[in-house]
Protein backbone atom coordinates (compact mmCIF):
# COMPACT_ATOMS: atom_id res chain seq x y z
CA UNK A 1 -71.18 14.72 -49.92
CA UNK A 2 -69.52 16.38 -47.30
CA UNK A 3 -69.47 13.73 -44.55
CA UNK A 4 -67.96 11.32 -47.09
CA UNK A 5 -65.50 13.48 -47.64
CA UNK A 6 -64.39 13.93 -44.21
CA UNK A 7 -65.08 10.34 -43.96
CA UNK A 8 -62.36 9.48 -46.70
CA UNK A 9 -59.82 12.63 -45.44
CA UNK A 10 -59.91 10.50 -42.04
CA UNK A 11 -59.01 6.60 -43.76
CA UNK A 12 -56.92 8.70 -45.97
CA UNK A 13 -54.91 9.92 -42.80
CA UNK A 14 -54.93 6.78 -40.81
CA UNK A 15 -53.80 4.91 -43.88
CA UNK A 16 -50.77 7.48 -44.36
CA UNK A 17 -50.25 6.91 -40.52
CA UNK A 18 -50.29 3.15 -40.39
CA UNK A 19 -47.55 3.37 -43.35
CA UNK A 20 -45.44 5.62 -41.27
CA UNK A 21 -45.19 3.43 -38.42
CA UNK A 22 -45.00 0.14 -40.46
CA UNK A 23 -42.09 1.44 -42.55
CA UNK A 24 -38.22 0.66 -42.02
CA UNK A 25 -36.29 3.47 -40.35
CA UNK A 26 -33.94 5.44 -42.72
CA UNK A 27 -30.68 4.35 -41.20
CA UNK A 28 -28.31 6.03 -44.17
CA UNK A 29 -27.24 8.18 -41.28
CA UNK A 30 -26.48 4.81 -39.06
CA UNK A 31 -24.83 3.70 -42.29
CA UNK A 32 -22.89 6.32 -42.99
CA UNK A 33 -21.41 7.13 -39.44
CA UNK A 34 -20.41 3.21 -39.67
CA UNK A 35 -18.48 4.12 -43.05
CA UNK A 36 -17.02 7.11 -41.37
CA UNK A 37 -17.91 9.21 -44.26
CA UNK A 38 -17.92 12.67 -42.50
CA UNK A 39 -19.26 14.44 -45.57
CA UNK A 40 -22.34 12.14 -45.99
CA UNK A 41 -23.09 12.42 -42.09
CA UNK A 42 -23.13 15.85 -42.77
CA UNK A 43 -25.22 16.12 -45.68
CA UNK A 44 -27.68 13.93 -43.66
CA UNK A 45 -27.55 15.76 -40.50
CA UNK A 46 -31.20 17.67 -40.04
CA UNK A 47 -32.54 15.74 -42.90
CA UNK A 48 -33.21 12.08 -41.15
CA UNK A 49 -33.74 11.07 -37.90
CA UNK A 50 -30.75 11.70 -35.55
CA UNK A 51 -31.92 8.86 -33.28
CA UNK A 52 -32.94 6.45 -35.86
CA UNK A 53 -31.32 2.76 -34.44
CA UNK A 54 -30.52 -0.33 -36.14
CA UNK A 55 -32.88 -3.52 -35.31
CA UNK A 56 -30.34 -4.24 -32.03
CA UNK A 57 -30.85 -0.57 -31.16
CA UNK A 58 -28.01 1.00 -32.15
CA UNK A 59 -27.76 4.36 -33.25
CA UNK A 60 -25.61 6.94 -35.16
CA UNK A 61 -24.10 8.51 -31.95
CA UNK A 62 -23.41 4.61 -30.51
CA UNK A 63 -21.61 3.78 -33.89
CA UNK A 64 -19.52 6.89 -33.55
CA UNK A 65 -18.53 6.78 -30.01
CA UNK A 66 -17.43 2.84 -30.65
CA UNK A 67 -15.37 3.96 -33.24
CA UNK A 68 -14.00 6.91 -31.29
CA UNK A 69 -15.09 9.60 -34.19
CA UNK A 70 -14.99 12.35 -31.85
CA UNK A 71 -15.80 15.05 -34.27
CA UNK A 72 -18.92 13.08 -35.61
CA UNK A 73 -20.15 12.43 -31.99
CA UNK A 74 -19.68 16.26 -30.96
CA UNK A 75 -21.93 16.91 -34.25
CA UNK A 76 -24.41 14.46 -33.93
CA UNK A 77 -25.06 15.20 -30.03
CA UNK A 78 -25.31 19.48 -31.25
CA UNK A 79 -28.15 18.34 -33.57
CA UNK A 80 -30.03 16.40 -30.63
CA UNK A 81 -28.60 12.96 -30.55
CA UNK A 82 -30.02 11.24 -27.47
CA UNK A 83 -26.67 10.72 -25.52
CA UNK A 84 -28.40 7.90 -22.56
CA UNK A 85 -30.33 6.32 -26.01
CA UNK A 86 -29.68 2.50 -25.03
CA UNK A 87 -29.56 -0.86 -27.41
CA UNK A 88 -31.35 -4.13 -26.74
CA UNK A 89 -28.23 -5.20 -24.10
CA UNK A 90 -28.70 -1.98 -22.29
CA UNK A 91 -25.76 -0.77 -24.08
CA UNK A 92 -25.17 3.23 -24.17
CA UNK A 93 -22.95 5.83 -25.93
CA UNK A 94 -21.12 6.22 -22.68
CA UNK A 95 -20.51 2.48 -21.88
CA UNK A 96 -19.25 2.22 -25.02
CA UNK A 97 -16.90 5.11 -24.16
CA UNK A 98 -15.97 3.81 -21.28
CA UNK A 99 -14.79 0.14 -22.52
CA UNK A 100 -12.85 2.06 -24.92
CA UNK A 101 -11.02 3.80 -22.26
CA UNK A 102 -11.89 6.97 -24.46
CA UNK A 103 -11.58 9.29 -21.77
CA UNK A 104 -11.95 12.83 -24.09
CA UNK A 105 -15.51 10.86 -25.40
CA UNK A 106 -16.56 10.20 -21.76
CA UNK A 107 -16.02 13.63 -20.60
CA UNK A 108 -18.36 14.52 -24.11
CA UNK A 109 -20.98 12.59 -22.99
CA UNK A 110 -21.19 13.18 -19.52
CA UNK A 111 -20.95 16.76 -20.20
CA UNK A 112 -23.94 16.56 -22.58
CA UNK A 113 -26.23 15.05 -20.03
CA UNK A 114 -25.28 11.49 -19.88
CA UNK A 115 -26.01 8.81 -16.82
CA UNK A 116 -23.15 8.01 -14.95
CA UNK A 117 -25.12 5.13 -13.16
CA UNK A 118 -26.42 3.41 -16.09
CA UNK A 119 -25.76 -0.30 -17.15
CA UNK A 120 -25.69 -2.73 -19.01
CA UNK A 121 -28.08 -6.03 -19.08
CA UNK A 122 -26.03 -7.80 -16.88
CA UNK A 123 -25.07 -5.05 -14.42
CA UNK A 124 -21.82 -4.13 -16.05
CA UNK A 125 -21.24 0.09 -15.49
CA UNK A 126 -19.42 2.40 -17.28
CA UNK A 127 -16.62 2.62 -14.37
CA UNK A 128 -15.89 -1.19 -14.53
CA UNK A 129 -15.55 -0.78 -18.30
CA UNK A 130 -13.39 2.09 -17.61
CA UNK A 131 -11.50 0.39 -15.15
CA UNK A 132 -10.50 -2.64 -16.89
CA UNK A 133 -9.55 -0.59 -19.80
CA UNK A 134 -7.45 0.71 -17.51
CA UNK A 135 -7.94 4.66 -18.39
CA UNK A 136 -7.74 7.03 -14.76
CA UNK A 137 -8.73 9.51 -16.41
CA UNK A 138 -12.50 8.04 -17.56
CA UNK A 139 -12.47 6.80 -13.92
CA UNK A 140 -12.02 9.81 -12.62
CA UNK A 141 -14.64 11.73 -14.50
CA UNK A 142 -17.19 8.65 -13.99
CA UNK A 143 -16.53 9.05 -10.06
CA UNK A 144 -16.97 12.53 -10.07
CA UNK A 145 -20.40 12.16 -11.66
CA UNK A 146 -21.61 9.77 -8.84
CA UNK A 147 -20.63 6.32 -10.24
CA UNK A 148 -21.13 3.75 -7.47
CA UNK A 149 -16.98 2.94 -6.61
CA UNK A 150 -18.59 -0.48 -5.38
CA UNK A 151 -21.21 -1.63 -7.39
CA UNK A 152 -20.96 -4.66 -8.48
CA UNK A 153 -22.26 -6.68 -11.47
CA UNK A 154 -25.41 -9.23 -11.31
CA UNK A 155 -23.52 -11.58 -12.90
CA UNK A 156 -20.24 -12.25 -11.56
CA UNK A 157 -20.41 -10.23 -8.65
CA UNK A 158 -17.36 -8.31 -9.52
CA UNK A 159 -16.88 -4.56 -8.91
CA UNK A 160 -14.80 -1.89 -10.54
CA UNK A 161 -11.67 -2.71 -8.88
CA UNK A 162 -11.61 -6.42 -9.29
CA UNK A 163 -11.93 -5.15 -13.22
CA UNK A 164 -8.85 -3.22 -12.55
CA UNK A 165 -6.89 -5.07 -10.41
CA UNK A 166 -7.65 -8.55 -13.21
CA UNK A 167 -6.27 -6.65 -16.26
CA UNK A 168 -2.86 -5.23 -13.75
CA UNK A 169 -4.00 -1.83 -14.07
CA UNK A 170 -2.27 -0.82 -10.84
CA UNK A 171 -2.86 3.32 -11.27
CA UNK A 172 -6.14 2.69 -11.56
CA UNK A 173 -6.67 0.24 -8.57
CA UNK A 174 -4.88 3.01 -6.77
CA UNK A 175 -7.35 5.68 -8.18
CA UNK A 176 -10.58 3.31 -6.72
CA UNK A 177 -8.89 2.99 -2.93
CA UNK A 178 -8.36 6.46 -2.89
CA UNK A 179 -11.87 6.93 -4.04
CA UNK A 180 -13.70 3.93 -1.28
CA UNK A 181 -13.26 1.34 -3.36
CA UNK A 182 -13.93 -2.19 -0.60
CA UNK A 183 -10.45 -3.89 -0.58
CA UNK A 184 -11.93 -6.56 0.57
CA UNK A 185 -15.28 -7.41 -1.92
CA UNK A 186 -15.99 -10.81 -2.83
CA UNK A 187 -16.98 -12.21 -6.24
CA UNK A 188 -19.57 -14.72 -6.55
CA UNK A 189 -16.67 -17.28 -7.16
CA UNK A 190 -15.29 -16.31 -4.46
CA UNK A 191 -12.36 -13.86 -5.75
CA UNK A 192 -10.93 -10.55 -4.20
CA UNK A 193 -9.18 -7.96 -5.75
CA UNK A 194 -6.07 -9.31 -4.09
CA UNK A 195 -6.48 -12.65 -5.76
CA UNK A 196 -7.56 -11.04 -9.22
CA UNK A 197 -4.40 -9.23 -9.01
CA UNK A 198 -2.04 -12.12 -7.77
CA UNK A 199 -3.44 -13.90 -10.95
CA UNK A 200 -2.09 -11.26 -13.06
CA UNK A 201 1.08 -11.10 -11.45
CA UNK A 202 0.87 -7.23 -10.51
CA UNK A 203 3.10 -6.74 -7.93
CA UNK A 204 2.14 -2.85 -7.67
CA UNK A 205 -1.35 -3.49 -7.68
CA UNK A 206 -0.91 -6.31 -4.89
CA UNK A 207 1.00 -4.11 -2.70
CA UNK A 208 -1.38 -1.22 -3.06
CA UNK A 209 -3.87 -3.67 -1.91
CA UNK A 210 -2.00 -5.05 0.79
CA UNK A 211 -1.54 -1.33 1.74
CA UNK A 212 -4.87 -0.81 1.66
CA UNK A 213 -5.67 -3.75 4.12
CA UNK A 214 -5.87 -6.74 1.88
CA UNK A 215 -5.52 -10.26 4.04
CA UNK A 216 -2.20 -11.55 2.53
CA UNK A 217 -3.79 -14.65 3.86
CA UNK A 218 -7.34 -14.37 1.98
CA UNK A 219 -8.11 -17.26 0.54
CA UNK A 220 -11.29 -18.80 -1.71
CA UNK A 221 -14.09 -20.73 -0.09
CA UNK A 222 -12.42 -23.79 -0.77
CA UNK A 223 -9.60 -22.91 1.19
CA UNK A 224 -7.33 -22.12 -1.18
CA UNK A 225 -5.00 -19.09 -0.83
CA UNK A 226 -3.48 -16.53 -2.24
CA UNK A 227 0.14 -18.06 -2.38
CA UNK A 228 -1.72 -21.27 -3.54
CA UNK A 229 -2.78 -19.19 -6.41
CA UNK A 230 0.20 -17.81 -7.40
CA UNK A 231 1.99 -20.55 -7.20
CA UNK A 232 -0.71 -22.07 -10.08
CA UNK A 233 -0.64 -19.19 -12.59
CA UNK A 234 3.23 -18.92 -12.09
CA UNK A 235 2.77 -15.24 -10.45
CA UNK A 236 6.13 -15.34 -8.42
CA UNK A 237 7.06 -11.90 -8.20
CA UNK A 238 3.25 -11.75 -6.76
CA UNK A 239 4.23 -14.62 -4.22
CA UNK A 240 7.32 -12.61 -3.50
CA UNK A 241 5.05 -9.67 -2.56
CA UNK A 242 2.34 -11.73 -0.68
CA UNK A 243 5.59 -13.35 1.26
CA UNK A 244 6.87 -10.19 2.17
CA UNK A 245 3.23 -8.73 3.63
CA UNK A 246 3.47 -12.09 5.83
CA UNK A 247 1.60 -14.40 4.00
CA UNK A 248 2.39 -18.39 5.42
CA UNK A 249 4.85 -19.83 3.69
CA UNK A 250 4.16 -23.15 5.47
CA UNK A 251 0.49 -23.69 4.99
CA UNK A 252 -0.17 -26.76 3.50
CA UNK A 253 -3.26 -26.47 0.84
CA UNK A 254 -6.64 -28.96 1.33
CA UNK A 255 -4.51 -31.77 -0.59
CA UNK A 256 -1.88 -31.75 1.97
CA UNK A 257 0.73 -29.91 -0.27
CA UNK A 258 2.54 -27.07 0.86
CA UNK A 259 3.71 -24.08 -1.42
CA UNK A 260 7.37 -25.75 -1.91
CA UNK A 261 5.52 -28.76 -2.76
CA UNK A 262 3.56 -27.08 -5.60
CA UNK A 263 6.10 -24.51 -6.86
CA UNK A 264 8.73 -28.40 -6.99
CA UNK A 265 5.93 -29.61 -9.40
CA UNK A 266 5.59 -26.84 -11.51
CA UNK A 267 9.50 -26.53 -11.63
CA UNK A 268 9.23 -22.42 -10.33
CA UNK A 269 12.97 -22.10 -9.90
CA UNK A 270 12.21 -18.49 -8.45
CA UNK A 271 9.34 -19.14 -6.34
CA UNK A 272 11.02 -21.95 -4.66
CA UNK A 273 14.13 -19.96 -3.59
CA UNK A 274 12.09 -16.99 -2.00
CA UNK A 275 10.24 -20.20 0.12
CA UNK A 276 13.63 -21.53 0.95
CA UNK A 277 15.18 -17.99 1.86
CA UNK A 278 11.83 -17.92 4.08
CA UNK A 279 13.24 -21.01 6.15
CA UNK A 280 10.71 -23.40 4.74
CA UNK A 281 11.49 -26.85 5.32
CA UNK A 282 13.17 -28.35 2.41
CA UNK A 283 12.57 -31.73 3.23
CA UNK A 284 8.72 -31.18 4.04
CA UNK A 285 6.60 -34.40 3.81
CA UNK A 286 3.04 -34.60 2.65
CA UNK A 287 0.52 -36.50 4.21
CA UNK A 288 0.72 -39.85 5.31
CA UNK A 289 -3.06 -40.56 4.90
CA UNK A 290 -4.67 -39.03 1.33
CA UNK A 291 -5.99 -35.86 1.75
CA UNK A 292 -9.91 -36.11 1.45
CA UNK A 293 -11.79 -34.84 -1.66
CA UNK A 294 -7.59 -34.44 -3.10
CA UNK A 295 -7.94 -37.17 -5.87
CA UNK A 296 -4.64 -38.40 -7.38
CA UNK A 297 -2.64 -35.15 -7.34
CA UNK A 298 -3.06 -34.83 -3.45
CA UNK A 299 0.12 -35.31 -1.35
CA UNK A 300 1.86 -35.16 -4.49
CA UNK A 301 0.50 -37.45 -7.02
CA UNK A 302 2.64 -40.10 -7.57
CA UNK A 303 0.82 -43.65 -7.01
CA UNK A 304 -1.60 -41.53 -5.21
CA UNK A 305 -3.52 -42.55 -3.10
CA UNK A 306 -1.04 -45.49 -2.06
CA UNK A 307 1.88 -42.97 -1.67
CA UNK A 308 1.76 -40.71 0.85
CA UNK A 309 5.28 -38.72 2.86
CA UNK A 310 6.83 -37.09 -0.15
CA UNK A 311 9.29 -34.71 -0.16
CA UNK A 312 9.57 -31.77 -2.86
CA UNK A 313 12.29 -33.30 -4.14
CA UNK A 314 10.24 -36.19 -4.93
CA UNK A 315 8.01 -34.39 -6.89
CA UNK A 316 10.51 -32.33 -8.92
CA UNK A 317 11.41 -35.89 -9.75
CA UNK A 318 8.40 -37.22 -10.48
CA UNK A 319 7.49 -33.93 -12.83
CA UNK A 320 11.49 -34.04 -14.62
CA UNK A 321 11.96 -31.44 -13.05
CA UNK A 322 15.79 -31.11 -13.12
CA UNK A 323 16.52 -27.22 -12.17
CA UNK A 324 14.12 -27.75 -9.30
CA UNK A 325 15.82 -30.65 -8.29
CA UNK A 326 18.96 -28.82 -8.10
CA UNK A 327 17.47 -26.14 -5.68
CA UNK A 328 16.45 -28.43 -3.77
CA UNK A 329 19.71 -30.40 -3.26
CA UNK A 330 21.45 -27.47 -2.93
CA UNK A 331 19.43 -26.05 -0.32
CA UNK A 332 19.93 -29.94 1.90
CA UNK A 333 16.89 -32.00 0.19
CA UNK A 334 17.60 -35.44 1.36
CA UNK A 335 17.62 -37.82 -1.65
CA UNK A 336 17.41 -40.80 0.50
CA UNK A 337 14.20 -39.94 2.13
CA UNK A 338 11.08 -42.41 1.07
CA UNK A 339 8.19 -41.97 0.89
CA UNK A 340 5.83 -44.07 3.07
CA UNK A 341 4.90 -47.03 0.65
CA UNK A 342 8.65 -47.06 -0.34
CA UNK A 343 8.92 -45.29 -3.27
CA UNK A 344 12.50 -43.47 -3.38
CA UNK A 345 13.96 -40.66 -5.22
CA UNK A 346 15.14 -42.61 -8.24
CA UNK A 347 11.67 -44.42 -8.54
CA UNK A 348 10.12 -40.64 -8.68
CA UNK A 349 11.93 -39.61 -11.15
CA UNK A 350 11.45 -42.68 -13.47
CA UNK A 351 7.46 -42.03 -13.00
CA UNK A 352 8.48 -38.72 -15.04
CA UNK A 353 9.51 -40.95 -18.34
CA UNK A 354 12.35 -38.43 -18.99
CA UNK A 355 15.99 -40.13 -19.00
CA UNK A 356 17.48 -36.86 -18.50
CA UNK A 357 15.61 -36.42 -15.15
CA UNK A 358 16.35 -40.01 -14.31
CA UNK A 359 19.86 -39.70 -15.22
CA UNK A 360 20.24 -36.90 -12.85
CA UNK A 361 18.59 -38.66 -10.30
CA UNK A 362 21.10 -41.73 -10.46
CA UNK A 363 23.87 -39.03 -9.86
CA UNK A 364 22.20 -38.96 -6.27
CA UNK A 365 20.40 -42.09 -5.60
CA UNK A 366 21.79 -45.27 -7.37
CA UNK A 367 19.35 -47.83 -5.36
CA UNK A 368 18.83 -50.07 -8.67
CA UNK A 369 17.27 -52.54 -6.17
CA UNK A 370 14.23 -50.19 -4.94
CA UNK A 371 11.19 -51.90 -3.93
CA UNK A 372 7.60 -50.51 -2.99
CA UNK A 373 5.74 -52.07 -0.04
CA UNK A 374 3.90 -53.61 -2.54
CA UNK A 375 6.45 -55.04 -4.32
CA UNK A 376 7.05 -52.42 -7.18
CA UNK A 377 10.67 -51.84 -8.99
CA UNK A 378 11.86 -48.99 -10.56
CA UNK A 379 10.72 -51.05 -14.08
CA UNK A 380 7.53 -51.29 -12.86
CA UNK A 381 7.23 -47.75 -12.12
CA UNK A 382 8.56 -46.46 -15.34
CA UNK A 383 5.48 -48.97 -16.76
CA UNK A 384 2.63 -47.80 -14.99
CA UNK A 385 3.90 -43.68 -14.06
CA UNK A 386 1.22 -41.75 -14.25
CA UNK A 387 3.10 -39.68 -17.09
CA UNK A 388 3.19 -42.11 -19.87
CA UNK A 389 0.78 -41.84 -22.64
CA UNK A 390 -0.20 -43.30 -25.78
CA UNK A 391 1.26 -41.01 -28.23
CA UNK A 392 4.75 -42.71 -30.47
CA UNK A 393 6.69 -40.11 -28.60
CA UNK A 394 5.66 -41.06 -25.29
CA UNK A 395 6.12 -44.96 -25.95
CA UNK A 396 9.81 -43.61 -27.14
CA UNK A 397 10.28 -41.98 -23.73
CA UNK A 398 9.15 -44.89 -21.30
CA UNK A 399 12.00 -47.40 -23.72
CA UNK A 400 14.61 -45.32 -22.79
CA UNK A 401 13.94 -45.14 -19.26
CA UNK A 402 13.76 -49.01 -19.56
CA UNK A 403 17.14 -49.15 -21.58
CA UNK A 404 18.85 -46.79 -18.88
CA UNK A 405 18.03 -48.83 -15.82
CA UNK A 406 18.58 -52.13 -17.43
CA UNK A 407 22.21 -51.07 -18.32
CA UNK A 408 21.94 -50.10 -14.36
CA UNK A 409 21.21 -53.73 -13.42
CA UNK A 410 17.56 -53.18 -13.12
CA UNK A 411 15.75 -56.50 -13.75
CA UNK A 412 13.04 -56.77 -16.42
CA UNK A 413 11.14 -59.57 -15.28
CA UNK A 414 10.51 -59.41 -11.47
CA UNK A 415 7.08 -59.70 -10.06
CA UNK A 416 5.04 -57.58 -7.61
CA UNK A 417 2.90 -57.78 -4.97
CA UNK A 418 0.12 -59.09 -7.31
CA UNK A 419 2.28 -61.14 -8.98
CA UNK A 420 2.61 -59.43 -12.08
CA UNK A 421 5.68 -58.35 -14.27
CA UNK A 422 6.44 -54.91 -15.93
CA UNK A 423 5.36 -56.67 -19.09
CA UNK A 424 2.14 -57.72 -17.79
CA UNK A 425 1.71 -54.43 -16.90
CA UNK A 426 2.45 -53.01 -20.24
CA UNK A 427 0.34 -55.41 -22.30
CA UNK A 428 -2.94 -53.65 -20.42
CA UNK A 429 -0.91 -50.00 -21.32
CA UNK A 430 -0.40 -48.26 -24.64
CA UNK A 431 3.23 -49.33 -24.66
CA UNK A 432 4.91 -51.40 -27.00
């Protein structure tokens, strides 16, 4: 009898054991940290297990660090809460902290034993998170621990202060340089932390940069630099900082384009008159020939790639840009400059389908007789401008254009080069 009752103690055991490990966790601490109900995490406290974690791996002390519950945390990390206890993303209590910008939670956790160094699944540490949150403070403490200043994520390839310098926290960019951060790491696009902050439009960050030894010349693999980039996200007091640090205000981008070109386009009133107070030339051509690999917005985009040799104030026109235009003439733009197929002033501005720009044009340039090379009036351009669309509003816009320059003396029914009339061209367009 008794070996079959040691026999059944033993099943009895491993039967007990095997329903252990196959049952849920008690999460009702979890639950309750999520609920913030202080009394019930106390109640609970000593009773369940302090490290018990959701399915994703998330535990009480990662719930209340997320929610900054400070006095929970403290609590739950006294009773043994496992401070470097990570979920299925390689998320932690202090990563958590750190994207937070909760620098009184970091200085918790890295005072209970937590790893400075640790990250995330895709390389992601606690002093980028800190960084980009922008909090100095959680930096600080994270650097002081023996966070890597220049690591750099496995995905993007970006390090602390490209997280910084990308959200225009400028005392914390400061903070990194003084600490070794690399001025001049490169993302796997191809980014610095000069062109992450010339995005942003941080003019403090940028100069700490360019203090630092940023190129105010760096530029992407593609060639395209940092005043290129401001000029596209409409950072001008970033320009204005790159300018002053010597940047080139006369470098012509790999379409052909130079900065006064680009900031005519975009109508950057401000941008334009720091390149003009620079001594750029106002009445700057782009190329002749189509810039390779440009596409239709090369050399300035209108008839691209026939039309090459156009001026800024060309493409102010061609955009409707009227207060650009206006610079522009004020600062000596020649409004009887062509471009090399022909195209004038007046014809750019009726490619914008906007009669106020084409009004304001006529004020200057009142050739109602204009001809392309290849035989293309100012109806024919108002026809087939790049800017028209399909929309009611759009078909409104082109007819007034029409109306404007046939009061002029434009006439309707002239043919092209390929023999064709404005109408012919408008019964293959979306215009009525």
């Amino acid at each position: 009898m008794r070996p079959l009752l040691l026999i059944s103690a033993l099943l009895s055991a491993l039967l007990t054991a095997f329903l252990a490990i196959g049952a849920a966790p008690d999460l009702r601490l979890v639950e309750a940290v999520k609920q913030r109900d202080a009394k019930a995490v106390t109640s609970l406290v000593g009773k369940v297990d302090i490290n018990a974690a959701q399915p994703d791996g998330a535990t009480a002390l990662a719930w209340a660090v997320h929610l900054s519950e400070a006095k929970t945390a403290e609590l739950l990390i006294k009773s043994g809460a496992n401070v470097n206890a990570a979920d299925e993303n390689g998320e932690t209590p202090l990563t958590l902290a750190a994207a937070n910008g909760d620098a009184a939670m970091v200085k918790l956790l890295l005072a209970s034993g937590a790893d400075a160094k640790v990250a995330r699944w895709n390389g992601e540490t606690p002093l980028m998170l800190a960084a980009g949150a922008g909090s100095v403070d959680a930096v600080s403490q994270l650097l002081d621990k023996g966070a890597d200043v220049n690591a750099a994520d496995t995905r993007k390839g970006q390090t602390s202060l490209m997280w910084a310098a990308s959200e225009g926290h400028a005392a914390v960019v400061q903070k990194l340089l003084e600490r070794g951060a690399n001025v001049k790491a490169v993302s796997k696009s191809g980014f610095t932390p000069l062109l992450f902050a010339t995005v942003k439009n941080d003019v403090p960050s940028v100069k700490a940069l360019l203090a630092a030894g940023a190129d105010p010349n760096s530029a992407l693999t593609d060639g395209t630099k940092a005043l290129s980039i401001a000029a596209s996200w409409r950072s001008t007091a970033a320009a204005g900082a790159l300018l002053d640090a010597g940047a080139d205000a006369d470098f012509a981008d790999r379409t052909g384009n130079t900065l006064l070109h680009n900031a005519a386009t975009l109508g950057d009133v401000d941008l334009m008159k720091r390149l003009l107070a620079k001594g750029v030339d106002v009445n700057v051509k782009t190329p002749v020939a189509p810039a390779a690999g440009g596409g239709r917005r090369g050399g300035g985009g209108f008839f691209r790639p026939q039309a090459g040799a156009q001026t800024p104030l060309m493409l102010a026109a061609r955009a409707g840009q009227i207060e650009a235009m206006k610079v522009l003439l004020a600062a000596g733009a020649d409004p009887k400059l062509k471009a090399d197929d022909g195209s004038t002033f007046l014809m750019a501005s009726v490619g914008s389908a906007k009669v106020e720009a084409v009004r304001f044009a006529w004020n200057h340039d009142q050739d109602i007789k204009a001809v392309t090379n290849n035989g293309t009036t100012l109806i024919h351009a108002s026809v087939s401008g790049t800017a028209n669309g399909a929309t009611q509003e759009a078909q409104e816009r082109v007819c007034e254009v029409i109306r404007f320059l046939a009061e002029k003396g434009a006439e309707v029914d002239e043919l092209n080069a390929a023999g064709r009339t404005a109408i012919d061209l408008a019964d293959g367009l979306p215009i009525d």
